[in-house]
C-alpha atoms as a PDB file:
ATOM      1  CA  UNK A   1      38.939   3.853 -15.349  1.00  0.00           C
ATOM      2  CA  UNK A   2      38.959   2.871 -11.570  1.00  0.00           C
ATOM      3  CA  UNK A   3      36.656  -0.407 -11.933  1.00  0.00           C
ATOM      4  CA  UNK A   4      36.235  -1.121  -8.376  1.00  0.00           C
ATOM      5  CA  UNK A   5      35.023   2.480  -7.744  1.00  0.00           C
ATOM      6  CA  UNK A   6      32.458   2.565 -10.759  1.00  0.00           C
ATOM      7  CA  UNK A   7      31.101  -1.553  -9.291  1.00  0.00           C
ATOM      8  CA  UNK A   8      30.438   0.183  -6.005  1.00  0.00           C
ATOM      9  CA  UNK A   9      28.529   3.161  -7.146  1.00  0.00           C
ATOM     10  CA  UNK A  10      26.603   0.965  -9.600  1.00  0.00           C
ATOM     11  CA  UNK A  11      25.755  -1.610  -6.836  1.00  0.00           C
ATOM     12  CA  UNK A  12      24.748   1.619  -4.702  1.00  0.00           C
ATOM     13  CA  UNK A  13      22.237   3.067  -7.423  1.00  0.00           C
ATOM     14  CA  UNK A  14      20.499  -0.219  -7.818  1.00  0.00           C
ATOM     15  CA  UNK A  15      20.284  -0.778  -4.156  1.00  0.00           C
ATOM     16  CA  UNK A  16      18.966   2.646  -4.303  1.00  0.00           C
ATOM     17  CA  UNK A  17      16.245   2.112  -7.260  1.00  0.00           C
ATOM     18  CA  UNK A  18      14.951  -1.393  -5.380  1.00  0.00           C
ATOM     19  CA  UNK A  19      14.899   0.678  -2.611  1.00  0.00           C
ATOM     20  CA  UNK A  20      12.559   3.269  -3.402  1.00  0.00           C
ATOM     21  CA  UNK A  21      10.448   0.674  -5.474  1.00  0.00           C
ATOM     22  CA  UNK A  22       9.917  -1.405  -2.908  1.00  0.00           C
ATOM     23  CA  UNK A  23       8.792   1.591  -0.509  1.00  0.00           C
ATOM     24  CA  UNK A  24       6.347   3.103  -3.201  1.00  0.00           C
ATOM     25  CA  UNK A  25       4.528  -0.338  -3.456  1.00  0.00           C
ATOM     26  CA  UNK A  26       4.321  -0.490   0.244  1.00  0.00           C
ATOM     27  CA  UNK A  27       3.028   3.110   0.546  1.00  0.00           C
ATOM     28  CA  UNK A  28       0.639   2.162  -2.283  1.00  0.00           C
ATOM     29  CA  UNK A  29      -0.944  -0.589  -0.496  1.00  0.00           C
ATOM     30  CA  UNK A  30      -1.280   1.579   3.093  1.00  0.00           C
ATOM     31  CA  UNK A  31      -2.634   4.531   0.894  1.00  0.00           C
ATOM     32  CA  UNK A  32      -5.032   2.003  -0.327  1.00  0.00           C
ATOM     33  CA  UNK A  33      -6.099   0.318   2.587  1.00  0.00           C
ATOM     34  CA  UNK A  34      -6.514   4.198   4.867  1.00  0.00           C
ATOM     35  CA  UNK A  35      -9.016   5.063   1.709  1.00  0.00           C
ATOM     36  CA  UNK A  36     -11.060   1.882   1.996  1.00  0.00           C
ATOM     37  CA  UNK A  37     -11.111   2.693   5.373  1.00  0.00           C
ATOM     38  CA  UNK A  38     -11.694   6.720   5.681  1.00  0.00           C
ATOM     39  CA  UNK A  39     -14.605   6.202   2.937  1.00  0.00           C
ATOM     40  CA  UNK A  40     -18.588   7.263   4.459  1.00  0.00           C
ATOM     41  CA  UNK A  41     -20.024   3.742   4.529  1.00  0.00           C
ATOM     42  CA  UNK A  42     -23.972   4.314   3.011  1.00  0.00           C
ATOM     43  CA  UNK A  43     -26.850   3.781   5.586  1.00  0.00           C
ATOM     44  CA  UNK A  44     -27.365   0.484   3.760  1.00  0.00           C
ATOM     45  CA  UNK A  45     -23.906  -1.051   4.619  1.00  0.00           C
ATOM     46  CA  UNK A  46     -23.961   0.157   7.472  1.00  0.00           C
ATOM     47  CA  UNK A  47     -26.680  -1.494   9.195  1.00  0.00           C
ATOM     48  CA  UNK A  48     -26.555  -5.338   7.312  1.00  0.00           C
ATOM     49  CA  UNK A  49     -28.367  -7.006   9.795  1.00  0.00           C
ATOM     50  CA  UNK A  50     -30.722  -9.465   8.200  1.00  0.00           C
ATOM     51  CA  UNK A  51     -34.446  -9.004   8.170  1.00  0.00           C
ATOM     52  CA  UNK A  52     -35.638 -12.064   9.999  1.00  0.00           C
ATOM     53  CA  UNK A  53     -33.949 -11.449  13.088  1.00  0.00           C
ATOM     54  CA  UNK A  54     -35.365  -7.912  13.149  1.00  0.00           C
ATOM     55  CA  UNK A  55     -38.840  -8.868  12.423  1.00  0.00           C
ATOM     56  CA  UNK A  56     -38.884 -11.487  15.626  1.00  0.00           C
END
């Protein structure tokens, strides 16, 4: 077999593989963080302002 061929296609596939791992996790992460951030906040989070400075 032509080793140097079959070393270069190998090193290309795992390139490829850590490749597309390491762009999953990152679209994981800015899939996570647009949901935290599209998600109705309730009336009670919304307005957290404490009572004492409302009652003065």
């Amino acid at each position: 077999m032509n080793w140097p061929v079959l070393i270069l296609v190998g090193i290309a596939a795992l390139s490829l593989i850590i490749f597309l791992v390491w762009r999953n996790i990152k679209d994981q992460h800015q899939l996570e963080e647009q949901l935290k951030n599209d998600y109705p906040k309730s009336k009670d989070e919304e307005d957290e302002s404490p009572i004492d400075e409302t009652m003065k």
